[in-house]
Protein backbone atom coordinates (compact mmCIF):
# COMPACT_ATOMS: atom_id res chain seq x y z
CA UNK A 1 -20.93 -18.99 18.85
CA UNK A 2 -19.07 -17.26 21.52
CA UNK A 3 -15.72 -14.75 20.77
CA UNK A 4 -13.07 -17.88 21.11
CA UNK A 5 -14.87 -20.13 19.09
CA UNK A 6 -15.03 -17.47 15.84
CA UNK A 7 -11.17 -16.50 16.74
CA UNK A 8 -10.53 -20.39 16.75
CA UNK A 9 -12.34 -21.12 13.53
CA UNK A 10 -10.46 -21.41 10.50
CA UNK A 11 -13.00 -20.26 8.76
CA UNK A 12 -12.25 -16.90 10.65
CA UNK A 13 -9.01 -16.98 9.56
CA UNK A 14 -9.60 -18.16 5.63
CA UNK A 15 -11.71 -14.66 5.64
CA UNK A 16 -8.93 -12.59 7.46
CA UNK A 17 -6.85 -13.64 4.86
CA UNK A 18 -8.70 -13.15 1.94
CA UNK A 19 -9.62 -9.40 3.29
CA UNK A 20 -5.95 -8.29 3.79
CA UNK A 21 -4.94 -9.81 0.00
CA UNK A 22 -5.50 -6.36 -2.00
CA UNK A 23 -4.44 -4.39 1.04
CA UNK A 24 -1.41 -6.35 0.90
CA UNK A 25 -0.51 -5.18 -2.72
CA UNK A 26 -1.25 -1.88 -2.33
CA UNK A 27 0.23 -1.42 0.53
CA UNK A 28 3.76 -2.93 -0.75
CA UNK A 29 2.91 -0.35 -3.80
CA UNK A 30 2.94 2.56 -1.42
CA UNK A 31 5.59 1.40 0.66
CA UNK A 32 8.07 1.55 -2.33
CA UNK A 33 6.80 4.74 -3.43
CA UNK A 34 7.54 6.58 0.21
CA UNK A 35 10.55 4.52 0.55
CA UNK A 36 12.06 6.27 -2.24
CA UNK A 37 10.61 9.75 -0.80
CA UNK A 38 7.36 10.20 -2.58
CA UNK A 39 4.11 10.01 -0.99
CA UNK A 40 1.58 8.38 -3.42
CA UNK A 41 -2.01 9.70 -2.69
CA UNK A 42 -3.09 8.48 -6.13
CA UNK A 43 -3.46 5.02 -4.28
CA UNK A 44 -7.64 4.71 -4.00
CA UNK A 45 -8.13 6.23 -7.48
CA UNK A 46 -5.31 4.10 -8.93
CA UNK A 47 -7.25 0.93 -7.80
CA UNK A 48 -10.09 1.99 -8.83
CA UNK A 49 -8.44 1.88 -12.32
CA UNK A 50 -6.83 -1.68 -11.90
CA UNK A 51 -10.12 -2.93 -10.40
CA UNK A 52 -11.69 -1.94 -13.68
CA UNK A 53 -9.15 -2.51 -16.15
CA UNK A 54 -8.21 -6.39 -14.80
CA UNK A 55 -11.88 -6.93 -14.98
CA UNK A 56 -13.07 -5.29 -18.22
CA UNK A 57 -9.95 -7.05 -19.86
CA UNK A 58 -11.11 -10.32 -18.49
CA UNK A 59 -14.80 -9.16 -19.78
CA UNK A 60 -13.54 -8.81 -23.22
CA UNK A 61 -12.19 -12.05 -23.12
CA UNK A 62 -8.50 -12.46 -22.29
CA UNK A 63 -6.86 -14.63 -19.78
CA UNK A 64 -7.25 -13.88 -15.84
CA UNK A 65 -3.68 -13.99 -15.61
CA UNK A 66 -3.72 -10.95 -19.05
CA UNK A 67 -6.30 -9.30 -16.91
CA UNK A 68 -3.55 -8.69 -13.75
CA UNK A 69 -0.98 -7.41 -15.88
CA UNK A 70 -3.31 -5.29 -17.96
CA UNK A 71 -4.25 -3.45 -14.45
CA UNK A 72 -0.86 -3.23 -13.38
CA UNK A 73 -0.18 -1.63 -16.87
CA UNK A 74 -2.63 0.84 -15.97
CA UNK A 75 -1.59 1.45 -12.05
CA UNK A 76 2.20 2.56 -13.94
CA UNK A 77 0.30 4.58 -16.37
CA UNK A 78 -1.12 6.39 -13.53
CA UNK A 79 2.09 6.34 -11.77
CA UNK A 80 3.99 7.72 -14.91
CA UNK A 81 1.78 11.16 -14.34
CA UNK A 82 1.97 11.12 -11.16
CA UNK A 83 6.18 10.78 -10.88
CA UNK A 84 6.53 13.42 -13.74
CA UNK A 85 4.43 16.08 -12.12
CA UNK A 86 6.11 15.17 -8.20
CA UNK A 87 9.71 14.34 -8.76
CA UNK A 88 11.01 16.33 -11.77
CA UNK A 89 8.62 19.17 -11.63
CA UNK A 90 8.14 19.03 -7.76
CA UNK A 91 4.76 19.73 -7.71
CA UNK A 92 3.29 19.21 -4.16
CA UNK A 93 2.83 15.49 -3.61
CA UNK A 94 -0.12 16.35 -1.59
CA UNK A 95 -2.40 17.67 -4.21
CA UNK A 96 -0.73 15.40 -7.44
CA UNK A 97 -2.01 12.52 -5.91
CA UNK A 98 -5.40 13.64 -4.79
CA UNK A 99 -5.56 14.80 -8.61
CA UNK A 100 -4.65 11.28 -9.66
CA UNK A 101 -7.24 9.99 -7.42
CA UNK A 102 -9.70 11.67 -8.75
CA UNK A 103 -8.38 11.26 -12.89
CA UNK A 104 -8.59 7.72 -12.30
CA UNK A 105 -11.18 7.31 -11.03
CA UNK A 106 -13.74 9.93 -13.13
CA UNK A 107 -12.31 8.37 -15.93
CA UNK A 108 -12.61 4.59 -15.14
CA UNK A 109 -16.75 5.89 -14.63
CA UNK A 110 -16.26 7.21 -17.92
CA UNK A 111 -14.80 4.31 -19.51
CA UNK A 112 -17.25 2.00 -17.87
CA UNK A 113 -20.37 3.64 -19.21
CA UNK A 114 -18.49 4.09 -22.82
CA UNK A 115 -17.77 0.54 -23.11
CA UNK A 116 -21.36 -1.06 -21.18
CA UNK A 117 -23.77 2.21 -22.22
CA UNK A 118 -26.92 -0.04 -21.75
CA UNK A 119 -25.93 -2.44 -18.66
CA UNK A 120 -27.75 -1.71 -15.26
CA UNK A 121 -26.49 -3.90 -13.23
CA UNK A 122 -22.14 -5.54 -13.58
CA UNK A 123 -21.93 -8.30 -16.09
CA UNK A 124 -19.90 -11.20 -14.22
CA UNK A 125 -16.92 -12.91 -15.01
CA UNK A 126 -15.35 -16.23 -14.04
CA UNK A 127 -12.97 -15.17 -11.32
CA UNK A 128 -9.78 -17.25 -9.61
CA UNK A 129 -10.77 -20.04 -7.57
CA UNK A 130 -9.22 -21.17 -4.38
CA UNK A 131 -6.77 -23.64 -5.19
CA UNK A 132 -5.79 -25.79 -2.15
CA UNK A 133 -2.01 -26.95 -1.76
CA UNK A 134 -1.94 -30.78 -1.60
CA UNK A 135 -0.92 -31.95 2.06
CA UNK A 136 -0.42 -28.45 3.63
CA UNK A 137 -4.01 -27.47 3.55
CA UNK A 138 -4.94 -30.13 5.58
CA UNK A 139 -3.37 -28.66 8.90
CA UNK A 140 -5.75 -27.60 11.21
CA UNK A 141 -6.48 -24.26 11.84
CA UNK A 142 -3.57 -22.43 9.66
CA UNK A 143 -4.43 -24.75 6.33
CA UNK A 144 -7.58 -23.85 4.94
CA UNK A 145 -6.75 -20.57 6.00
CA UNK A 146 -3.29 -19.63 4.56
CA UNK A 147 -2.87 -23.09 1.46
CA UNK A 148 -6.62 -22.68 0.49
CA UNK A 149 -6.78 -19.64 -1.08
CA UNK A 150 -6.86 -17.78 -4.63
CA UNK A 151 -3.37 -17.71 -6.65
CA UNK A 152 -3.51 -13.97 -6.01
CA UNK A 153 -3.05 -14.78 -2.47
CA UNK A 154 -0.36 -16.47 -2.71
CA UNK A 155 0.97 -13.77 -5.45
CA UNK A 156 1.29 -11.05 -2.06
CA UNK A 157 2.56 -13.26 0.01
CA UNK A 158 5.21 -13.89 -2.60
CA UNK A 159 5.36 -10.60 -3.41
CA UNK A 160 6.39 -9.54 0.08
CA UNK A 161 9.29 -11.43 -0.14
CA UNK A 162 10.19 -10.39 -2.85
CA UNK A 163 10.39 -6.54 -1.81
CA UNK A 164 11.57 -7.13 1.42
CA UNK A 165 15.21 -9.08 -0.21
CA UNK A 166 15.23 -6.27 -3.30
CA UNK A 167 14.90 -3.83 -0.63
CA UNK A 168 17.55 -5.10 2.07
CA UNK A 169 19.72 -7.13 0.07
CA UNK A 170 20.26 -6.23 -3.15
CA UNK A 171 22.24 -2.67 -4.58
CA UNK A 172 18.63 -1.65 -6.21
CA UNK A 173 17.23 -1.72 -2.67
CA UNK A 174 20.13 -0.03 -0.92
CA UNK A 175 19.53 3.04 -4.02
CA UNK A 176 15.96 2.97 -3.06
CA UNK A 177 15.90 3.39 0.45
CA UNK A 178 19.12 6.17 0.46
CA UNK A 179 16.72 8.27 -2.49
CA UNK A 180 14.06 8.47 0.36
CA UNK A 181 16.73 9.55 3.08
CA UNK A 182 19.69 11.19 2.03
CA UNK A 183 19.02 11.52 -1.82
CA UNK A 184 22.52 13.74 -1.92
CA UNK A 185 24.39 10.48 -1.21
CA UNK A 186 22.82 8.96 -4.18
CA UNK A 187 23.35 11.65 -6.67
CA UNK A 188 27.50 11.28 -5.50
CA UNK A 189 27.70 8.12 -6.34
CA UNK A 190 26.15 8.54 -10.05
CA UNK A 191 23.02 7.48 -9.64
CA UNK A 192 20.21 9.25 -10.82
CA UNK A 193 17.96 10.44 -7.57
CA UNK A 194 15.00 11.03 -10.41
CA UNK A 195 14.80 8.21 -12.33
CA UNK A 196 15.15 5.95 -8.88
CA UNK A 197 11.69 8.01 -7.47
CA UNK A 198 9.96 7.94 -11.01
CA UNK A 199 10.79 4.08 -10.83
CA UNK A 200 9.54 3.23 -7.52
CA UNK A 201 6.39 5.05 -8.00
CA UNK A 202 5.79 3.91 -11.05
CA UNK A 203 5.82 0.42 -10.22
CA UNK A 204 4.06 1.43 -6.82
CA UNK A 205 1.48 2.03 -8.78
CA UNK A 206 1.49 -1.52 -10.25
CA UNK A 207 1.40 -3.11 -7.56
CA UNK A 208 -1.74 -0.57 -6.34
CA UNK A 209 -3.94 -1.51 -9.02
CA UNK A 210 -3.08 -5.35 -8.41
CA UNK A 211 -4.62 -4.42 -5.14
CA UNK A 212 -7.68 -2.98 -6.82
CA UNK A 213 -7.54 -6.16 -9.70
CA UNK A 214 -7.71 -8.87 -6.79
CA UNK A 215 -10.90 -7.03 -6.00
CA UNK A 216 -13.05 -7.64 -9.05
CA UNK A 217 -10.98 -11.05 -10.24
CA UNK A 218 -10.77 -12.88 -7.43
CA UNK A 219 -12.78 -11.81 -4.29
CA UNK A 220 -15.78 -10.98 -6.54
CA UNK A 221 -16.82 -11.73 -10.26
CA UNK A 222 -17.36 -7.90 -11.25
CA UNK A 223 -16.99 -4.35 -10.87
CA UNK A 224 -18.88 -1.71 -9.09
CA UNK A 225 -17.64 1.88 -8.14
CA UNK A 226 -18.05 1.50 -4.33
CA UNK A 227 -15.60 -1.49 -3.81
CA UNK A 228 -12.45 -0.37 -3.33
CA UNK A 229 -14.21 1.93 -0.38
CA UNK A 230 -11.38 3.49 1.17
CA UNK A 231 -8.87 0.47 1.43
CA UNK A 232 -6.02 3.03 0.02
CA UNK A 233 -6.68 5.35 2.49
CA UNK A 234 -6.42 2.41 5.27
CA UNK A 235 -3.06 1.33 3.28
CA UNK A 236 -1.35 4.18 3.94
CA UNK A 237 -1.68 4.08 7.10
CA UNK A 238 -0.52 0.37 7.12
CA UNK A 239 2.64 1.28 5.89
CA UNK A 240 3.45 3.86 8.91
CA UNK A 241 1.83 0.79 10.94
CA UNK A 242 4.34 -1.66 9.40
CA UNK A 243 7.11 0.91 10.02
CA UNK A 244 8.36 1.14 6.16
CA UNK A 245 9.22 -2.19 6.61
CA UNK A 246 7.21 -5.12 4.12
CA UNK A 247 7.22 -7.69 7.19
CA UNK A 248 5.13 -5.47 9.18
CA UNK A 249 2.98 -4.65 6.74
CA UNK A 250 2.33 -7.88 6.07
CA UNK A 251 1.29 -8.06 9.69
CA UNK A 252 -0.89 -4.88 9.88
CA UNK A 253 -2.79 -5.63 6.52
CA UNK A 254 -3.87 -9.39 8.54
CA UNK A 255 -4.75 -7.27 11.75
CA UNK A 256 -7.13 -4.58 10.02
CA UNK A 257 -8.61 -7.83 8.19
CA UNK A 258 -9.17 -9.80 11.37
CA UNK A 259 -10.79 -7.14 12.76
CA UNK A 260 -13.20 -6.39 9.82
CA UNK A 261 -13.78 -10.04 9.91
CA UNK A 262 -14.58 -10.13 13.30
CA UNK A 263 -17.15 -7.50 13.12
CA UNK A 264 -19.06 -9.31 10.30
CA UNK A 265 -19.39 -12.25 12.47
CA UNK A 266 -19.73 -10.66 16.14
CA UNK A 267 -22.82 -9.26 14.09
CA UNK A 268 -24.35 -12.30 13.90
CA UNK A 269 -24.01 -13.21 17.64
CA UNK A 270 -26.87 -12.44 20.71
CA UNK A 271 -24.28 -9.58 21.23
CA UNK A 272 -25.16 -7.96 17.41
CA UNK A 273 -28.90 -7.52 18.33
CA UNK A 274 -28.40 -5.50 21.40
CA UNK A 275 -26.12 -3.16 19.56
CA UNK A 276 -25.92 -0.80 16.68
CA UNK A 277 -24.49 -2.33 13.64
CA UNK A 278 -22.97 0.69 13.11
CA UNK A 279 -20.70 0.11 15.98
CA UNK A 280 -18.91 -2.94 14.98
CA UNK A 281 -18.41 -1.32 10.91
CA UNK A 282 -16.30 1.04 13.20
CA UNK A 283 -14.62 -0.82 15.20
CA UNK A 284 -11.92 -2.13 13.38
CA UNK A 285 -11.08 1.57 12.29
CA UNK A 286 -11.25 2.60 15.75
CA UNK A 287 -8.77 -0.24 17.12
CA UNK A 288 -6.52 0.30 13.85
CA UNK A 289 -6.21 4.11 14.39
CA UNK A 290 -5.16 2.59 18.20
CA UNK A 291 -2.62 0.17 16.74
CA UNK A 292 -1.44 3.03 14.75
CA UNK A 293 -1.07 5.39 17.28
CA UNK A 294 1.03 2.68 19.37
CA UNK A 295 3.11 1.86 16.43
CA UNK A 296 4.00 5.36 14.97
CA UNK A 297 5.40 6.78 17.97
CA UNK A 298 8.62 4.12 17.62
CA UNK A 299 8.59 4.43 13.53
CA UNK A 300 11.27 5.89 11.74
CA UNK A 301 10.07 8.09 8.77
CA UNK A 302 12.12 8.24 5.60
CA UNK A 303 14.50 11.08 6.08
CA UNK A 304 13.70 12.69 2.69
CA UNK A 305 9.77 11.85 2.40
CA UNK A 306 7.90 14.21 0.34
CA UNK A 307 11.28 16.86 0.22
CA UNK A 308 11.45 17.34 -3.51
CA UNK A 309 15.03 16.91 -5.00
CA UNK A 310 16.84 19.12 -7.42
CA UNK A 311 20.15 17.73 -9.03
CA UNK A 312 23.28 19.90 -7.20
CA UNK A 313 21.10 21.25 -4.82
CA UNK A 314 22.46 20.32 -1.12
């Protein structure tokens, strides 16, 4: 199988898909949390938590569907201490959210081996299953891989529009984006600059450890500690990619996972066994820092990122 026939396959595509799903949440998550001028570092730890919670709630016998909101429970939790120490107390963003990061996840390890002391290897758990839409499915190419896909799938996608109307056409939105550039304006027209940030990152952090949840629920059927392996990192990035803007996101998320996909199966070509495998793991790191580098140099940061706020201050 040559390069055009795996870029031609839908199976290609179905993969691509299915890769960029939790980077799509979490990157939406950390797009509304530097929209409204807070950067959320937390991000990797916090998914680690919603990886683990979604699943061990599914474990213990609720619904799949109990199991997403129980993580996203969790991501806010997370977000909660993360908003009070950066926006009223105006800690340093910086080192709050590699101290959530590492609270969430030291204690997910320690919640895993309080609640399975004895288990050596992740019990399993019935996960989503693709679920193809009648009629549209059956297109070629763009079917199986956009209609044949896990509900959670089709949650980001939904989710995307979702943020992108809140954020550019409705008053919440309009609040939003002015706390993360010119939180004075805000504060003269009433509105409170701190309980807009504590909001956003708060349910940021929702939508974060959805990103971490679609991980054990519905690409795989448990939980290990290594999964998550540095997607948050890669989604912050995607949102300076995508420009603060959910579209392009969108967009960047199905880039990075075309090119991880790619590698997997370039592997498997006469062209894998003449080269390192080590090459093509970081290659689509390599030609994402590229993209990156392209993109950034025309993106407009929020005016007020990461400048703490203090009520009659100007």
């Amino acid at each position: 199988m040559d390069m055009l026939d795996i870029l031609l396959s839908a199976s290609f595509w179905a993969a691509a898909i299915r890769i960029a799903s939790p980077l799509i949440f979490a990157t939406l998550g950390e797009l509304i949390c530097e929209r409204a001028g807070v950067l959320n570092l937390g991000i990797e730890g916090i998914m680690v938590a919603g990886a683990f919670a979604g699943w061990m709630a599914v474990y213990s016998g609720t619904g799949l569907w109990t199991g997403v909101m129980v993580a996203m429970v969790v991501g806010m939790a997370f977000g909660l201490i993360h908003s009070v120490l950066t926006v009223p107390f105006g800690l340093s963003q910086h080192v709050v959210g590699l101290g959530v990061t590492l609270l969430a996840t030291s204690s997910t390890y320690y919640a895993y081996r309080l609640a399975l002391p004895e288990v050596t290897s992740p019990p399993k758990i019935t996960a989503f299953q693709p679920f193809e839409i009648p009629i549209l499915s059956d297109i070629p190419l763009i079917g199986p891989a956009l209609f044949a896909q896990t509900p959670m799938t089709y949650l980001a996608f939904v989710l995307v529009g979702l943020v992108s109307i809140v954020l550019y056409r409705t008053p919440l939105g309009l609040a939003l984006r002015a706390a993360g550039e010119n939180p004075s304006a805000v504060e003269a027209q009433g509105l409170s600059v701190t309980g807009i940030r504590m909001g956003a990152v708060i349910v940021g952090s929702g939508f974060m450890a959805m990103g971490g949840a679609f991980l054990t629920m519905s690409a795989f059927d448990s939980f290990f500690f290594e999964m998550v392996n540095g997607r948050g990192w890669i989604c912050i990035a995607l949102v300076v990619f995508g420009a603060w803007k959910p579209g392009k996101a969108l967009l960047g998320a199905v880039l990075f996972a075309a090119f991880d996909a790619l590698q997997i199966r370039v592997q498997q070509t006469p062209l894998g066994a003449d080269i390192p495998y080590q090459i093509f793991l970081m290659t689509p790191y390599v030609l994402s820092i590229l993209a990156l580098i392209v993109m950034s140099r025309r993106a407009e940061v929020p005016g007020a990122l990461m400048v703490p706020f203090n009520k009659g201050e100007r």
